[in-house]
C-alpha atoms as a PDB file:
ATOM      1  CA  UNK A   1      22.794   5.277  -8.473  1.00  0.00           C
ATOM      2  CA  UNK A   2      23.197   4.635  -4.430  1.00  0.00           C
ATOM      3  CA  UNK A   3      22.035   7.819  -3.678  1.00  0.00           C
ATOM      4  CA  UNK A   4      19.368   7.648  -5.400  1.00  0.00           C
ATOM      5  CA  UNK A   5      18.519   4.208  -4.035  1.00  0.00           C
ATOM      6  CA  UNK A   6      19.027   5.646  -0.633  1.00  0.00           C
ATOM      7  CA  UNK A   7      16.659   9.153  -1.028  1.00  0.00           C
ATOM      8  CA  UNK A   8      13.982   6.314  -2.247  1.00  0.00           C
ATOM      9  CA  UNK A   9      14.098   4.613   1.045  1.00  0.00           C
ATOM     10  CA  UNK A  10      14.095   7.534   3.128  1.00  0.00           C
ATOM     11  CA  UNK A  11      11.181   8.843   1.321  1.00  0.00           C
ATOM     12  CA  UNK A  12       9.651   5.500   1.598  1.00  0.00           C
ATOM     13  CA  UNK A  13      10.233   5.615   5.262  1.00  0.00           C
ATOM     14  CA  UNK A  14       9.159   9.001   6.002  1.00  0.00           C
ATOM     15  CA  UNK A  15       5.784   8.053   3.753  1.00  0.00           C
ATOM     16  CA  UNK A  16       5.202   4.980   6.359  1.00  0.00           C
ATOM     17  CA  UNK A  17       5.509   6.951   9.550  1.00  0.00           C
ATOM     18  CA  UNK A  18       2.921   9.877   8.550  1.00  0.00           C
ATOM     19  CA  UNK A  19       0.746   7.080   6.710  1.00  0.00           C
ATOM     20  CA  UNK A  20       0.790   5.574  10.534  1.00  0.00           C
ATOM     21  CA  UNK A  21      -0.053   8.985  12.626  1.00  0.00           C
ATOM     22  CA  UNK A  22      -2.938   9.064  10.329  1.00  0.00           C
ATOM     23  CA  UNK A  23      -4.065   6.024  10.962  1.00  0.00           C
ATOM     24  CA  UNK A  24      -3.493   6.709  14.189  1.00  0.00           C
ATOM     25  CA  UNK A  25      -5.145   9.880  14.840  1.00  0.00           C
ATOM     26  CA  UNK A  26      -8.069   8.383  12.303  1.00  0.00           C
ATOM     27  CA  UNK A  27      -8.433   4.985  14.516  1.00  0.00           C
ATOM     28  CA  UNK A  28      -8.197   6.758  17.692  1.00  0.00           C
ATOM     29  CA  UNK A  29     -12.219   7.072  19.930  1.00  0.00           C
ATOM     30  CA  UNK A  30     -13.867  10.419  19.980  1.00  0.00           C
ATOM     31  CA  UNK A  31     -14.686  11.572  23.700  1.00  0.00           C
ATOM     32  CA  UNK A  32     -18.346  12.543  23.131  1.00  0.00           C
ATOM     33  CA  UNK A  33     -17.126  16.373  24.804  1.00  0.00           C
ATOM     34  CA  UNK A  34     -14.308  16.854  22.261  1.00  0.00           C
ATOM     35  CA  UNK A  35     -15.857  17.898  18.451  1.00  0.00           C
ATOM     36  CA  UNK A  36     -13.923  19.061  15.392  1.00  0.00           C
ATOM     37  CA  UNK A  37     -13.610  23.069  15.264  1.00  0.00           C
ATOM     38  CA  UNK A  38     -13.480  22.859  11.543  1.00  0.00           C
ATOM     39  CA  UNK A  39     -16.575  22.204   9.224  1.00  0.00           C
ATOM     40  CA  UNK A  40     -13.973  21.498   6.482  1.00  0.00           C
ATOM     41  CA  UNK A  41     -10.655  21.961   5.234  1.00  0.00           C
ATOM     42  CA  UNK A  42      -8.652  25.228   5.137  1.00  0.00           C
ATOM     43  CA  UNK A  43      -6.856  26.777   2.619  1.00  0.00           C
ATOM     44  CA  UNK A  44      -4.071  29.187   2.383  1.00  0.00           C
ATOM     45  CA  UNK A  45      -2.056  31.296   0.976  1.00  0.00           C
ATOM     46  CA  UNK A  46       1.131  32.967   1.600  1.00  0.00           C
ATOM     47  CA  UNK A  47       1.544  36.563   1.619  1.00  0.00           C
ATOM     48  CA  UNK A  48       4.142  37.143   2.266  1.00  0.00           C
ATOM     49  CA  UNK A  49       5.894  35.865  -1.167  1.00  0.00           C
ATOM     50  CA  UNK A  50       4.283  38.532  -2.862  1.00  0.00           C
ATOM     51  CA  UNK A  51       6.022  41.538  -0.956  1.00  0.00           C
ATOM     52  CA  UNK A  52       9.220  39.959  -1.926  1.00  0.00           C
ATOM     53  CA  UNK A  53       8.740  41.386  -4.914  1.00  0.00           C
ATOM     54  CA  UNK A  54       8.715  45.472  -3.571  1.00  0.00           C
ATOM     55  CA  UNK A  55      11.834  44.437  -1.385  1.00  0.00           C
ATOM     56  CA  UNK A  56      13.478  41.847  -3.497  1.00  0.00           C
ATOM     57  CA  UNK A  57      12.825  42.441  -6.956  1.00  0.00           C
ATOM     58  CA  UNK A  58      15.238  39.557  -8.135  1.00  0.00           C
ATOM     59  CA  UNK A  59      13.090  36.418  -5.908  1.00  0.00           C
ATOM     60  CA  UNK A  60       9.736  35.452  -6.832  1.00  0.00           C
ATOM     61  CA  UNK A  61       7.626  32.783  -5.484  1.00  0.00           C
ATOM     62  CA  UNK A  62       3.942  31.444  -4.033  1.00  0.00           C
ATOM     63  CA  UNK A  63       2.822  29.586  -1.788  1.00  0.00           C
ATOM     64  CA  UNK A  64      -0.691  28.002  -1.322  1.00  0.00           C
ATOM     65  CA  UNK A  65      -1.396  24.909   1.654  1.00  0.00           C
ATOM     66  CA  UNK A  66      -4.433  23.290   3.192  1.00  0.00           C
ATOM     67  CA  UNK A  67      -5.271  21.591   6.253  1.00  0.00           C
ATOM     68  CA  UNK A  68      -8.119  19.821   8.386  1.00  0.00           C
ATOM     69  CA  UNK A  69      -8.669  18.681  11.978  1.00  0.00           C
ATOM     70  CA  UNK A  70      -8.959  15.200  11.552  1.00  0.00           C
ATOM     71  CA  UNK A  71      -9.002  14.519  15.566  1.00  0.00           C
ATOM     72  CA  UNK A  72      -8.322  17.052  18.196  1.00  0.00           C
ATOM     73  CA  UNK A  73      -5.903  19.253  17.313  1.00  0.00           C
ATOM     74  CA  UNK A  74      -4.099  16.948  15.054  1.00  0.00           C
ATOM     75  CA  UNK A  75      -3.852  18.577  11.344  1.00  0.00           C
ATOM     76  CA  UNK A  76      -2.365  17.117   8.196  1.00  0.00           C
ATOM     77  CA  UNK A  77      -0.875  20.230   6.177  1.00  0.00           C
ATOM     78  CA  UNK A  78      -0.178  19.730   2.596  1.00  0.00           C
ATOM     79  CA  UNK A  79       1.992  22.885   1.019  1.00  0.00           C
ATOM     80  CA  UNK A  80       2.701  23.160  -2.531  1.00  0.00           C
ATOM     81  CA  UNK A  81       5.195  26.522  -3.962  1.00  0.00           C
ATOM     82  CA  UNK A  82       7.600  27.860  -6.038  1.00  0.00           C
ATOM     83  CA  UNK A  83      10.598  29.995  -6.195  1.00  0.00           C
ATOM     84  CA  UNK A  84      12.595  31.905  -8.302  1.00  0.00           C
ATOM     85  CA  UNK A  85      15.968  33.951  -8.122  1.00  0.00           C
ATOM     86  CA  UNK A  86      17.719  35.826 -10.475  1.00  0.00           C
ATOM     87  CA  UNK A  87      21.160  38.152  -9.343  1.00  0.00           C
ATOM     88  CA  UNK A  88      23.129  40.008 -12.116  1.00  0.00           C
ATOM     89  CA  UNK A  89      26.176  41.168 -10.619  1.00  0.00           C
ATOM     90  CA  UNK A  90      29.550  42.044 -11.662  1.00  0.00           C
ATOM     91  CA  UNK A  91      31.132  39.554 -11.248  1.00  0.00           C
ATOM     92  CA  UNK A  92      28.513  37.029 -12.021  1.00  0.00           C
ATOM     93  CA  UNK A  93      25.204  36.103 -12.704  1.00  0.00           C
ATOM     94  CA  UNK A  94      23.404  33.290 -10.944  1.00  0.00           C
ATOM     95  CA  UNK A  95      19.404  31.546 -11.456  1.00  0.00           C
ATOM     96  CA  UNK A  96      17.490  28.846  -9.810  1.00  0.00           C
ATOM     97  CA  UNK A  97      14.062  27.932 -10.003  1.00  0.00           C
ATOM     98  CA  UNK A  98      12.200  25.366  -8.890  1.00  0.00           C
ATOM     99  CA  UNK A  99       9.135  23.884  -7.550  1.00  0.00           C
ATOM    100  CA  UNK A 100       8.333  22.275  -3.630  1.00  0.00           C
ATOM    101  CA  UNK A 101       5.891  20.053  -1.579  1.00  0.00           C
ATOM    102  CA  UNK A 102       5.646  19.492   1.859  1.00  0.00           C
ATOM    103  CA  UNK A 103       3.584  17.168   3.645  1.00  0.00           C
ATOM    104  CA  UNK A 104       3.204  17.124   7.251  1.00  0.00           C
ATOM    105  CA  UNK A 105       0.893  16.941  10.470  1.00  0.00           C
ATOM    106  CA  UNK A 106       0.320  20.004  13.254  1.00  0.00           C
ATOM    107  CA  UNK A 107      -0.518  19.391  16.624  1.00  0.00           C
ATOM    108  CA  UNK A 108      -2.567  22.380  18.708  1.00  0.00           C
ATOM    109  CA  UNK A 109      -0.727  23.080  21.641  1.00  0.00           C
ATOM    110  CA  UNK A 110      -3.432  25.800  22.466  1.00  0.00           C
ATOM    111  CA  UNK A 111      -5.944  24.470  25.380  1.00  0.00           C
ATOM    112  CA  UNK A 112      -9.207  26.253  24.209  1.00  0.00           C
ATOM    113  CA  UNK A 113     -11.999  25.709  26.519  1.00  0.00           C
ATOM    114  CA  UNK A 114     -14.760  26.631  23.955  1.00  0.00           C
ATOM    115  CA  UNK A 115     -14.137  24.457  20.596  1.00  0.00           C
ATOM    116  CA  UNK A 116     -15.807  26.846  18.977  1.00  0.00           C
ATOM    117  CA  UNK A 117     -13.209  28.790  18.780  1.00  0.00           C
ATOM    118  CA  UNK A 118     -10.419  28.951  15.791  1.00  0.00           C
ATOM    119  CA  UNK A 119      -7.385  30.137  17.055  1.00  0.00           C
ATOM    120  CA  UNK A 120      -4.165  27.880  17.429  1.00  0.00           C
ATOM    121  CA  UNK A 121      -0.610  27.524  18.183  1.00  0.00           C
ATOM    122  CA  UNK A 122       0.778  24.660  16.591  1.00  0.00           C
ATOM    123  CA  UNK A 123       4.424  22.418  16.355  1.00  0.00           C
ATOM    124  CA  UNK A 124       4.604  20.030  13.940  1.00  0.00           C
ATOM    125  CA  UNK A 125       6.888  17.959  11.059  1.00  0.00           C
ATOM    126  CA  UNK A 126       7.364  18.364   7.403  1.00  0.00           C
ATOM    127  CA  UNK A 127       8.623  16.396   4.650  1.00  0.00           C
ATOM    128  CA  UNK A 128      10.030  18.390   1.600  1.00  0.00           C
ATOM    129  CA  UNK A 129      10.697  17.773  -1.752  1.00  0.00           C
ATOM    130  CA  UNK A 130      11.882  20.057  -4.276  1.00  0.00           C
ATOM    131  CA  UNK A 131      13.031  19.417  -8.148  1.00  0.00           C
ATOM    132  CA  UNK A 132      14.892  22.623  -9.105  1.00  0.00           C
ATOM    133  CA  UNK A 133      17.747  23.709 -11.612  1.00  0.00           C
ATOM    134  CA  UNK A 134      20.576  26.047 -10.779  1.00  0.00           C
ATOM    135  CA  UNK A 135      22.829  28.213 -13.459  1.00  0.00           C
ATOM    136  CA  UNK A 136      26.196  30.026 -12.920  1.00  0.00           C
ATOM    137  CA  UNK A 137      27.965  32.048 -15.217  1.00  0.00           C
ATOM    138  CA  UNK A 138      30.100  35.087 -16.391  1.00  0.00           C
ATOM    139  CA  UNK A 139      31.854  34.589 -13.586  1.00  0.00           C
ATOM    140  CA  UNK A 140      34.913  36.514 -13.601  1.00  0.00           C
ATOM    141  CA  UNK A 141      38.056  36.382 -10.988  1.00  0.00           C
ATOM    142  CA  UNK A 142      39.780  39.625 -11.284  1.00  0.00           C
ATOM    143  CA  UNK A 143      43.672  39.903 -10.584  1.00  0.00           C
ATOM    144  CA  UNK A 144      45.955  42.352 -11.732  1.00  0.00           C
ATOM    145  CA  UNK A 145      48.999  39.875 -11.425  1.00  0.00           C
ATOM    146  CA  UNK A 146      47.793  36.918 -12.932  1.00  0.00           C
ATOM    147  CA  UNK A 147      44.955  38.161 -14.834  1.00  0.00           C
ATOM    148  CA  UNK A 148      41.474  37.929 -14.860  1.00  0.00           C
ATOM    149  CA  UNK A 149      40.291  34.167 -15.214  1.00  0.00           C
ATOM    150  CA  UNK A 150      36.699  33.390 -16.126  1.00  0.00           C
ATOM    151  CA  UNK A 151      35.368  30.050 -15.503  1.00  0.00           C
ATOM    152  CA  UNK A 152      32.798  27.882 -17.506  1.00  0.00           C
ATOM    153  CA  UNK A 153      29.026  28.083 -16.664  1.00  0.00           C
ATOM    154  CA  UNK A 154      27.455  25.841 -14.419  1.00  0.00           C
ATOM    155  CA  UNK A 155      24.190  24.451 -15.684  1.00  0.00           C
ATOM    156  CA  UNK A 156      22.331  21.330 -13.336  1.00  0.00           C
ATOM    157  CA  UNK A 157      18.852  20.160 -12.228  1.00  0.00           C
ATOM    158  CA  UNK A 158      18.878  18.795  -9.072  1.00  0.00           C
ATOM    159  CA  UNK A 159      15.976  17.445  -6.524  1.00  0.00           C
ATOM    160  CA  UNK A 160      16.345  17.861  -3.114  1.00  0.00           C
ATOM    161  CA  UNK A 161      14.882  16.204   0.168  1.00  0.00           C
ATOM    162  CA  UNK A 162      14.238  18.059   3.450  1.00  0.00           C
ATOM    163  CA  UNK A 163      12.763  17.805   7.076  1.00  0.00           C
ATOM    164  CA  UNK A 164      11.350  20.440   9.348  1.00  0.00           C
ATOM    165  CA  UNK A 165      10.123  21.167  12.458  1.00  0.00           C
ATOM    166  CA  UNK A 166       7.476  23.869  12.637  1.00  0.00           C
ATOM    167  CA  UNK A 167       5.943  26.072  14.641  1.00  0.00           C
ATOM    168  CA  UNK A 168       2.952  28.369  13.787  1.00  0.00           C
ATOM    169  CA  UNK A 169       0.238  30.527  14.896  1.00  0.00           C
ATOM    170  CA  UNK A 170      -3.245  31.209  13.653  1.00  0.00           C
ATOM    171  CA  UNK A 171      -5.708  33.915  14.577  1.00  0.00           C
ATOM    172  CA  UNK A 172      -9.315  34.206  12.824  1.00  0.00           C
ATOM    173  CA  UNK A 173      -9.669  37.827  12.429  1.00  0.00           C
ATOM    174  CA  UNK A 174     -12.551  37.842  10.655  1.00  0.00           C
ATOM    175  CA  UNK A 175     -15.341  34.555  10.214  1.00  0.00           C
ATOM    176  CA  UNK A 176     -13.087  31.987   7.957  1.00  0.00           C
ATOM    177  CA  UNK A 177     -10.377  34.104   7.822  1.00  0.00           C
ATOM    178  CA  UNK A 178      -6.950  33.928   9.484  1.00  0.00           C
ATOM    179  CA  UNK A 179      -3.580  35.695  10.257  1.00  0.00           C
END
């Protein structure tokens, strides 16, 4: 029951701190040079996940974010996936599954002289959160002395809490499109 008081507060506290960049970066004057590049939020989508599947055919997952300058280089990210593994082995066989969110803020570190221009390099700060479930079983410890001992299976949701510190970089290849 602590714990969970404690992850509360933490999230609560995390919540307050990109609540105040925004406010921030929202309250802050506009030099009449500096414009938005953007004309409106991006969207994205992580490809990346989906070869997992040719070299990993036991994970599975997506990912989709968006973003928008809302001053000068300053973008809040939202990021919202999934993920799935499954190994049959031997000796056991293990799942989890599970969705995530993070929600965070990039700043451009990439002095552009034309604004026009799309292109960044970014650092930033997420906050994840993930509620997944985990399963363990057949698991079987072999020994030719004692015997073989197999244990019980191991079934459990969980939800876990996460910080990051990012870094990124985004070409537009093509008009609205980026690597």
């Amino acid at each position: 029951m602590l714990n969970m008081k404690v992850m509360k507060n933490i999230s609560g506290y995390i919540s307050k701190i990109l609540g105040l960049l925004l406010v921030l970066a929202l309250c802050s004057p506009l030099s009449g040079q500096d414009t938005l590049r953007t004309y409106g939020p991006r969207f994205g989508i992580d490809l990346a996940r989906f070869l997992y599947i040719l070299a990993d055919p036991s994970e599975i997952g997506a990912e989709v974010s968006a973003d928008v300058e809302i001053y000068k280089n300053i973008f809040p990210v939202f990021e919202l996936g999934y993920s799935s593994i499954s190994e049959d082995e031997e000796l056991f066989t293990y799942e989890a599954s599970g969705l995530y969110a993070r929600a965070g803020i990039d700043y451009n570190i990439l002095p552009l002289k034309d604004r026009s221009v799309h292109h960044s390099i970014s650092v930033g700060f997420r906050y994840g959160m993930s509620p997944f479930s985990h399963r363990i079983g057949q698991v079987t410890i072999s020994n030719s002395y004692w015997g073989d001992y197999e244990a019980e299976t191991y079934d459990n949701s969980l939800t876990g809490h996460w910080a990051e510190l990012v870094g990124s970089m985004k070409t537009e290849v093509l008009p609205n499109f980026f690597l």
